[in-house]
Protein backbone atom coordinates (compact mmCIF):
# COMPACT_ATOMS: atom_id res chain seq x y z
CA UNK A 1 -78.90 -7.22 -40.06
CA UNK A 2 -81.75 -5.26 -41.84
CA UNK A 3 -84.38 -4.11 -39.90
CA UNK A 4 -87.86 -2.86 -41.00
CA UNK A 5 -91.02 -1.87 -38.79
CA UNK A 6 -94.79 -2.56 -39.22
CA UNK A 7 -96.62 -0.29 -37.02
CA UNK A 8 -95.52 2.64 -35.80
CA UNK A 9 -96.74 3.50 -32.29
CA UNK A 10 -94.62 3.88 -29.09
CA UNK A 11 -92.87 0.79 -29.32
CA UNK A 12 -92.20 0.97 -32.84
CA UNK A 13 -90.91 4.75 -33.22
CA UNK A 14 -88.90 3.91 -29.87
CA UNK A 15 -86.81 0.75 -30.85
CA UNK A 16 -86.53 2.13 -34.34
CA UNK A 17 -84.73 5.26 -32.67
CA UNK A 18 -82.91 3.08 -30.30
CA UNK A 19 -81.70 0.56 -33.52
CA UNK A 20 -80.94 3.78 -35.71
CA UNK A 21 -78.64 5.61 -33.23
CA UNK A 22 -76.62 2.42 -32.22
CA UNK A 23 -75.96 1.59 -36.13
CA UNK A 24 -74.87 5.46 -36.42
CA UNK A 25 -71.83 4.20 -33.54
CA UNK A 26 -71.24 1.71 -36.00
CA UNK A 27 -72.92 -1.31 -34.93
CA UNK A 28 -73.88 -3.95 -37.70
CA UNK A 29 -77.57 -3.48 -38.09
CA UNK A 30 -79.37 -1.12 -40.88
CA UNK A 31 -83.10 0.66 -40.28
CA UNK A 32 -84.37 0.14 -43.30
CA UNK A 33 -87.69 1.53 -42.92
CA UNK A 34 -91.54 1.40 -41.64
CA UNK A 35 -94.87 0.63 -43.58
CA UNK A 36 -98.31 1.12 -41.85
CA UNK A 37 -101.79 1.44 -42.62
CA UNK A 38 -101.81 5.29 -41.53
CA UNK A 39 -99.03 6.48 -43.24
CA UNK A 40 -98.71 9.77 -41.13
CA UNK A 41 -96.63 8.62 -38.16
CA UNK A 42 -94.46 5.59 -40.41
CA UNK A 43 -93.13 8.79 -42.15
CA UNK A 44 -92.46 10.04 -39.27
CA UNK A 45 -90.57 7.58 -37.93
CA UNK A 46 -89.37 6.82 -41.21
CA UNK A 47 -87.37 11.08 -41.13
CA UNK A 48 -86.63 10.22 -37.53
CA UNK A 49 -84.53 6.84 -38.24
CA UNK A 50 -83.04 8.08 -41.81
CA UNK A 51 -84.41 5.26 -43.27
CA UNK A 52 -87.34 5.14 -45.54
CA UNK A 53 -91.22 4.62 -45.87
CA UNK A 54 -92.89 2.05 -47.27
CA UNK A 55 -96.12 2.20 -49.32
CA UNK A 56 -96.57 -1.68 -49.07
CA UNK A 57 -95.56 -3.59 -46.21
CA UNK A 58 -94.70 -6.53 -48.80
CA UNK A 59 -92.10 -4.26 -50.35
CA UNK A 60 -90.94 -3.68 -46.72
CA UNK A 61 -90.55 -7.63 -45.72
CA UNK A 62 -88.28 -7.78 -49.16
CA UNK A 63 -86.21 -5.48 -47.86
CA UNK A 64 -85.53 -6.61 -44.59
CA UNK A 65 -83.98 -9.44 -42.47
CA UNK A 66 -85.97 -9.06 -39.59
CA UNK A 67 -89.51 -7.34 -39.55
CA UNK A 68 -91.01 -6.29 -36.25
CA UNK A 69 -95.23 -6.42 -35.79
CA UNK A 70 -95.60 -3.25 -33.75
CA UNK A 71 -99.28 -2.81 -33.56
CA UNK A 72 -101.08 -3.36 -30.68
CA UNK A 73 -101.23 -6.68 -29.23
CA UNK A 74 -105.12 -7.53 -30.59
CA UNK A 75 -103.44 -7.07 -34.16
CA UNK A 76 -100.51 -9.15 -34.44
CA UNK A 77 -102.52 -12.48 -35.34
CA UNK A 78 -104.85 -10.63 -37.95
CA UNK A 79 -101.80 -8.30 -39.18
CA UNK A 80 -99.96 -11.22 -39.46
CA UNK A 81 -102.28 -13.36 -41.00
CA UNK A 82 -103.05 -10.99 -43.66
CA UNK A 83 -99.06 -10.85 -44.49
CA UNK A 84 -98.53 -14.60 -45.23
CA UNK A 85 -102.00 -14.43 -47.39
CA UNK A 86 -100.30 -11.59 -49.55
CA UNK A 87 -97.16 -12.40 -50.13
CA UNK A 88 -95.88 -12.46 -53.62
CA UNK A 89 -94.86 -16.24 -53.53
CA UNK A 90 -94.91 -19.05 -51.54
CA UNK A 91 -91.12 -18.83 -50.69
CA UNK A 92 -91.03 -14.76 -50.89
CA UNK A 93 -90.86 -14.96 -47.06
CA UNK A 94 -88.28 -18.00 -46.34
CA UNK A 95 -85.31 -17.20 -44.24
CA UNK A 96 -86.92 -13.86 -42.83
CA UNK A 97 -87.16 -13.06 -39.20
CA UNK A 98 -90.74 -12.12 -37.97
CA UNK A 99 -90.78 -10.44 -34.49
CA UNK A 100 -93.26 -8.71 -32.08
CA UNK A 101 -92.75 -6.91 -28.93
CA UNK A 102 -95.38 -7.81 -27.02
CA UNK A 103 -95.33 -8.73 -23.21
CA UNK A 104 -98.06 -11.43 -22.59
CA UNK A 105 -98.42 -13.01 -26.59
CA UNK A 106 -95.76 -15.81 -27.48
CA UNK A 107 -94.56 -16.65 -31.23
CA UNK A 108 -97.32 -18.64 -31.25
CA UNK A 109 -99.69 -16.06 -32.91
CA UNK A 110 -97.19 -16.05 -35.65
CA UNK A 111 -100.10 -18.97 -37.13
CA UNK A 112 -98.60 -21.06 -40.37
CA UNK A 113 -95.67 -19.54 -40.13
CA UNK A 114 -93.51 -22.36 -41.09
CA UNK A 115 -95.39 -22.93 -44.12
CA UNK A 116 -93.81 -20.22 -44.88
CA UNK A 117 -89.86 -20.73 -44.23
CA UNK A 118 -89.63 -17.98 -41.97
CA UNK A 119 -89.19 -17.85 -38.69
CA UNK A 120 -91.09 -16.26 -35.76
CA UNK A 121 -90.02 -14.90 -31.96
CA UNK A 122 -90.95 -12.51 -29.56
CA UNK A 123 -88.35 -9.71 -27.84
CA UNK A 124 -89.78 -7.75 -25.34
CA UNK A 125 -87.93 -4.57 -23.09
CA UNK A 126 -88.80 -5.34 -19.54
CA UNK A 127 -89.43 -1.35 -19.44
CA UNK A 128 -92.33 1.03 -19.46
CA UNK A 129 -92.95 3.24 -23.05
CA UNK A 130 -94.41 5.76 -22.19
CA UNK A 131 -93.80 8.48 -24.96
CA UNK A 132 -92.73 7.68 -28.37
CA UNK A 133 -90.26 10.54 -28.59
CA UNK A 134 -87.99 10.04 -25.47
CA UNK A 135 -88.34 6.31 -24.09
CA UNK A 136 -85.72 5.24 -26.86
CA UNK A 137 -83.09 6.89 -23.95
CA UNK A 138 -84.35 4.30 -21.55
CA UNK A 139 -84.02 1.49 -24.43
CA UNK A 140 -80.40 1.35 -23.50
CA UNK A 141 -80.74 -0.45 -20.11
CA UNK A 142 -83.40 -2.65 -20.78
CA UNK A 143 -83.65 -5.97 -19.91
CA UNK A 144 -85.23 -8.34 -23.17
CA UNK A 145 -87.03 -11.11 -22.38
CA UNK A 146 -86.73 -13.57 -25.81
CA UNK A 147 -88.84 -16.74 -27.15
CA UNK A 148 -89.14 -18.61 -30.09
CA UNK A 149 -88.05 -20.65 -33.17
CA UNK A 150 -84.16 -21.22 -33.58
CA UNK A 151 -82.18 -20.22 -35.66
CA UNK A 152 -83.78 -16.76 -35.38
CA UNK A 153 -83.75 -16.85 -31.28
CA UNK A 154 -80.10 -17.37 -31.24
CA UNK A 155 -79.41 -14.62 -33.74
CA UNK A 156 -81.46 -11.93 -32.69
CA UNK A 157 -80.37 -13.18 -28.78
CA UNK A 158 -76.59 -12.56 -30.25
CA UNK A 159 -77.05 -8.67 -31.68
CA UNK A 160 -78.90 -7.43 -28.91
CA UNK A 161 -76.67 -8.69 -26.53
CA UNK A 162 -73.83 -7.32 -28.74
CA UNK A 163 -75.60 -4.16 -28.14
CA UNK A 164 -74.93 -4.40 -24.54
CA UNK A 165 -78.30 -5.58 -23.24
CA UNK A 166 -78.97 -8.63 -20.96
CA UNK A 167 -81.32 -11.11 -23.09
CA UNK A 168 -82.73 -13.93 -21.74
CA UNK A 169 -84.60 -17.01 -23.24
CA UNK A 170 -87.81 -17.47 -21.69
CA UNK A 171 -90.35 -20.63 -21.67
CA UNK A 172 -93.23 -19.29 -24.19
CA UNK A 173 -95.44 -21.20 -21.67
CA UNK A 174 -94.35 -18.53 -19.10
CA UNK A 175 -95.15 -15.65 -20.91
CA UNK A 176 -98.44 -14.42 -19.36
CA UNK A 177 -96.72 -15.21 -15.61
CA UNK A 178 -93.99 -13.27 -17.15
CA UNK A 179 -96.08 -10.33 -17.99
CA UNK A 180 -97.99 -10.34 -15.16
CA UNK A 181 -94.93 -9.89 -13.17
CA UNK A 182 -93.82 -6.83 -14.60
CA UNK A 183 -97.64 -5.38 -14.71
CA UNK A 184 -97.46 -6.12 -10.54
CA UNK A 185 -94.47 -4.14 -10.53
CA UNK A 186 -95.22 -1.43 -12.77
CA UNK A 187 -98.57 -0.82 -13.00
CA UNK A 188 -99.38 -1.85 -9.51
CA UNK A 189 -96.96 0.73 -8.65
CA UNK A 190 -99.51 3.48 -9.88
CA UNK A 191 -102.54 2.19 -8.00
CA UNK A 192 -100.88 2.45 -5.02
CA UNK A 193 -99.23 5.95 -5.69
CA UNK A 194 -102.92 6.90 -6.26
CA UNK A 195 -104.04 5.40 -3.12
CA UNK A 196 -101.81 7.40 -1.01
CA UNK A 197 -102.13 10.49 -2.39
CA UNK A 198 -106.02 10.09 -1.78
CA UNK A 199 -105.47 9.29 1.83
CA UNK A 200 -103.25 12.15 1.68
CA UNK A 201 -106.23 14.43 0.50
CA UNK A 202 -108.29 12.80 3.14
CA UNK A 203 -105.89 14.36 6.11
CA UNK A 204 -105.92 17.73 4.53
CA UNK A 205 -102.34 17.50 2.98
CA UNK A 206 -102.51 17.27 -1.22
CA UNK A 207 -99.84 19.47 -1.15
CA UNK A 208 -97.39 16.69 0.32
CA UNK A 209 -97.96 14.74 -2.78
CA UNK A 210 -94.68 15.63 -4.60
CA UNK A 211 -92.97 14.58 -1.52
CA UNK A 212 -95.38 11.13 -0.86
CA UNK A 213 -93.77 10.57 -4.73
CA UNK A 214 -90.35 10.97 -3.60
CA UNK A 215 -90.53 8.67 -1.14
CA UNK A 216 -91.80 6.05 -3.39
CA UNK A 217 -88.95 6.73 -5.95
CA UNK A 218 -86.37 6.68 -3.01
CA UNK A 219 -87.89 3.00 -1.66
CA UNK A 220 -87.52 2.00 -5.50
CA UNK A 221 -84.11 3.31 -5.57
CA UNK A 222 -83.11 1.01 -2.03
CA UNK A 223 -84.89 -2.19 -3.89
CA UNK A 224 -83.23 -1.95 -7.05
CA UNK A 225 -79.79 -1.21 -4.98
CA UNK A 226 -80.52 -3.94 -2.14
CA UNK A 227 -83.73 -5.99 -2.94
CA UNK A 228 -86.65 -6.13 -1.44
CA UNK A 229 -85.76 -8.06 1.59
CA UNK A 230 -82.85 -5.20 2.77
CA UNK A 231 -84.94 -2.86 1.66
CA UNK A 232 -88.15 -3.55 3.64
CA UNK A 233 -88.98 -0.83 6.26
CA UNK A 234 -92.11 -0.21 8.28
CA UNK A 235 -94.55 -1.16 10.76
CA UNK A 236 -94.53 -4.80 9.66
CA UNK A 237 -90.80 -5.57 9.03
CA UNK A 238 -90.74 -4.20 12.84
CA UNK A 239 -93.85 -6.61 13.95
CA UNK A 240 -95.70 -3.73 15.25
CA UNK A 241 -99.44 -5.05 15.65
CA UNK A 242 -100.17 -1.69 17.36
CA UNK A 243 -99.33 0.38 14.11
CA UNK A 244 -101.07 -2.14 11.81
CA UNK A 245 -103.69 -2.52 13.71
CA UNK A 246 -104.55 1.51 13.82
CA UNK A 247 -103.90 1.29 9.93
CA UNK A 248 -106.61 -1.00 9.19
CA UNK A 249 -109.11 0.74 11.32
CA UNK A 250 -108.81 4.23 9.56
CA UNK A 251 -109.21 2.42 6.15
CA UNK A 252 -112.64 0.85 5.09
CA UNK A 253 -113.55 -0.92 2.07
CA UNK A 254 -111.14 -2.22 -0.54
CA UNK A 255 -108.82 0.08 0.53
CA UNK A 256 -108.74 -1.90 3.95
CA UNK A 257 -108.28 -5.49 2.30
CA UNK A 258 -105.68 -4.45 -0.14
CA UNK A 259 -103.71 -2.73 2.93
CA UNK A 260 -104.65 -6.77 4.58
CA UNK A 261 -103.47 -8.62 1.57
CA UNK A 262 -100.57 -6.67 0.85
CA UNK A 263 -99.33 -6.49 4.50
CA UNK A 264 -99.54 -10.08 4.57
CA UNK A 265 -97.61 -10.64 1.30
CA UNK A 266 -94.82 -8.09 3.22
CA UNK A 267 -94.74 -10.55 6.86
CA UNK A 268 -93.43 -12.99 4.52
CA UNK A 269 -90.70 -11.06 3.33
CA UNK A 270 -90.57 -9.60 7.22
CA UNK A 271 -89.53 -13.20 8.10
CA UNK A 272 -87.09 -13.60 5.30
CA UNK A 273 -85.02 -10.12 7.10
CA UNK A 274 -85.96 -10.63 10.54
CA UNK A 275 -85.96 -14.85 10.56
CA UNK A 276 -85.83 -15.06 14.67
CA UNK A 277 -88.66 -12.87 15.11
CA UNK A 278 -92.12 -14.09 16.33
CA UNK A 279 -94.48 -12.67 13.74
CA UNK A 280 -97.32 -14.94 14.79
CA UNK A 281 -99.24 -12.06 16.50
CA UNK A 282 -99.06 -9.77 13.34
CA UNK A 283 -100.03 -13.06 10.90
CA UNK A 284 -103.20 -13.38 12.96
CA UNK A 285 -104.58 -10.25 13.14
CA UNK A 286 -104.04 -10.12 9.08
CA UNK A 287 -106.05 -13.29 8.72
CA UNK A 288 -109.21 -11.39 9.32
CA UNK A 289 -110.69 -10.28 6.41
């Protein structure tokens, strides 16, 4: 399969990589290049893949079996919309594959796109990108989450999981519970590594954040090895209203209800480990807001 970019940010300069280095161990797929509006970093990326820049992303579709949108979200639609205006004929795009990455948009925003004879789906890496020169390494245990028109679902479904990757066909009606699932998980994650660390500055200690970090990465570590039900420690798995109770009295504000909400959200998996325990006591004192 030939593969050509449009947009060359994180995601695009990542899976590029990714795509180039598992056709170098001799997988059947080709790079064949990347076409942007700023040329600087589709050159780039264009060196970095051994494949080749394009001055118009027309020329690029040509070439390619599948072309992925990576611009930002807020640009697929209009990218795309300005694509199947421009093309050279009314069949010049039949048969091609047109892909985006995104988390929370479905194929959908691929508008008239069977007036064109090609075919439109989404692929996205359950992962974080955070740097567009060294996430490709963590490309190669991501999880894809797939949607769209068939045939192009079941082929692109079939390379990437020849490529070793679980890929899984998900409900484009889904996809903004979807994303907001991972967002929870990975952006939440943040906000609440922030959270402590200011507490931590409250009680004098900022220089115990490295090790407040550890023990986040270490309770990530037990979840992704057990789940979070095993892997549920603390005051509330144990039922202990004292502890709670002294928590939510030091905090104030919305640091105090997110400690509420969350520790109610954590009884319920409490009661999922511990299913003989009474945790009336604890639900009560959570209900006040």
């Amino acid at each position: 399969m030939r593969i050509g970019f449009i947009g060359a940010g994180k995601v695009g300069f990542c899976l590029g990589q990714y795509l180039a280095s598992r056709s170098e161990a001799g997988q059947v797929l080709t790079i064949v290049g990347y076409a942007s509006r700023d040329p600087g970093p589709a050159r780039e990326a264009a060196q970095l893949t051994g494949s080749a820049f394009f001055e118009s992303p027309l020329a690029l579709i040509q070439a390619a079996d599948l072309i992925f949108l990576t611009v930002p979200d807020g640009l697929i639609g209009p990218v795309w919309e300005s694509l199947a205006k421009s093309q050279v004929e009314a069949s010049s795009f039949a048969g091609k594959i047109f892909a985006h990455c995104s988390g929370s948009l479905s194929s959908d925003v691929f508008l008239g796109l069977e007036e064109t004879g090609a075919w439109g789906l989404s692929l996205h890496p359950l992962m974080a990108i955070p740097d567009k020169y060294r996430s490709q390494k963590l490309l190669a245990e991501a999880f894809f989450a797939i949607e769209g028109q068939e045939p192009a679902v079941t082929r692109v479904k079939s390379l990437f999981s020849s490529l070793g990757h679980q890929v899984e066909v998900l409900d484009k009606s889904k996809k903004t519970l979807y994303h907001c699932a991972a967002a929870i998980v990975s952006n939440f994650a943040v906000a609440l590594a922030q959270m402590g660390a200011d507490l931590l500055g409250l009680c004098g200690l900022a220089g115990a954040e490295a090790a407040l970090f550890r023990l986040e990465l270490n309770n990530a570590r037990s979840i992704t090895e057990y789940g979070p039900v095993a892997a549920l420690t603390g005051p509330v798995e144990r039922g202990d209203v004292g502890t709670v109770a002294g928590h939510l009295a030091a905090l104030t504000g919305e640091d105090r209800e997110l400690y509420r909400l969350l520790a109610k959200k954590l009884v319920k998996v409490a009661q999922l480990k511990r299913p003989g325990q009474d945790f009336g006591p604890l639900s009560r004192l959570l209900e006040k807001p």
